[in-house]
Protein backbone atom coordinates (compact mmCIF):
# COMPACT_ATOMS: atom_id res chain seq x y z
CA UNK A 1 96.34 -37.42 53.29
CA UNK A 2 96.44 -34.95 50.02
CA UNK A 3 93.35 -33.76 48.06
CA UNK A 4 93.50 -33.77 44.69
CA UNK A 5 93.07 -31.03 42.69
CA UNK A 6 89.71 -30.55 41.82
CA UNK A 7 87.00 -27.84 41.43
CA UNK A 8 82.89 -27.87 42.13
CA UNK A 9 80.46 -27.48 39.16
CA UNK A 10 79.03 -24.56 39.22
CA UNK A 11 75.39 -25.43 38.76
CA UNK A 12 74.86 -28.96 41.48
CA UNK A 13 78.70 -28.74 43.45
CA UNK A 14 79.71 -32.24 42.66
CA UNK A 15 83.62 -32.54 42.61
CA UNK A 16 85.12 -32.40 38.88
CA UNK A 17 88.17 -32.30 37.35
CA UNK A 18 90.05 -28.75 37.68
CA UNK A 19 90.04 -28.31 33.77
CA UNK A 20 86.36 -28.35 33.52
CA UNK A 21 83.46 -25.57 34.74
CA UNK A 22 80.47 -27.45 34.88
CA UNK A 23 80.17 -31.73 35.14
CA UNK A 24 77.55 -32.28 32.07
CA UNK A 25 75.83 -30.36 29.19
CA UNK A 26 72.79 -30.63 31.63
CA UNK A 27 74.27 -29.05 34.54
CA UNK A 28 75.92 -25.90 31.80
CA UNK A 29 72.52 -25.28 30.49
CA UNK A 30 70.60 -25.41 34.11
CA UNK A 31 72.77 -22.84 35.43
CA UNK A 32 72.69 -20.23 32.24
CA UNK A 33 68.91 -20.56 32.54
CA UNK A 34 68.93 -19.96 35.93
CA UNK A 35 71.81 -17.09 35.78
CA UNK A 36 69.35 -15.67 32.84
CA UNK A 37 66.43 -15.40 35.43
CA UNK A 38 68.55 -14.11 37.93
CA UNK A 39 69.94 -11.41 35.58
CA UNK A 40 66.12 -10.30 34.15
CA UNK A 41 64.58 -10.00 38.12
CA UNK A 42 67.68 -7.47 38.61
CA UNK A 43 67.08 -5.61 35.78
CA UNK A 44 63.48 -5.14 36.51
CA UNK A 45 64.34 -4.15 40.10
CA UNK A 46 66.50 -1.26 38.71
CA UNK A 47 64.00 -0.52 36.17
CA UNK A 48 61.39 -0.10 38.84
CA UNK A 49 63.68 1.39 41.37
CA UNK A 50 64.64 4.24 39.01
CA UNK A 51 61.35 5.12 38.22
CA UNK A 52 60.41 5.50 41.57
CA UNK A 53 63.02 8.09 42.15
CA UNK A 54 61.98 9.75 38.34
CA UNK A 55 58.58 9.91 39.50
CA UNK A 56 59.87 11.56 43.13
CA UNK A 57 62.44 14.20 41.16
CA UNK A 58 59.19 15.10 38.61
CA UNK A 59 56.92 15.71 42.42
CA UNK A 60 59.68 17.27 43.54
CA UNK A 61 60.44 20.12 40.66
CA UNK A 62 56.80 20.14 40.06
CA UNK A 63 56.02 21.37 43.00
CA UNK A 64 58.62 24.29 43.30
């Protein structure tokens, strides 16, 4: 027995059609919200994780 070709949508992994990314408006918008979130929380990781290590260079030269 043969498989079709098919792909998953990206957002809720229901089986689709291989020319298409996501199975409804619904599903394209949920996952660019949620891929939006995603992308903010690692930006404010960095953000906070480089300042960390500014504020441990400034001790650092301050100091000698």
């Amino acid at each position: 027995m043969e498989i079709p070709k098919h792909r998953h949508c990206l957002n809720c992994g229901i089986s689709i059609p291989p020319d298409q990314v996501f199975c409804s408006e619904k599903c394209r918008i949920e996952y660019m919200q949620r891929r939006k979130r995603m992308l903010r929380t690692q930006y404010m990781f960095l953000a906070i994780a480089g300042l960390i290590i500014l504020y441990y260079i400034i001790t650092i030269v301050w100091k000698m």
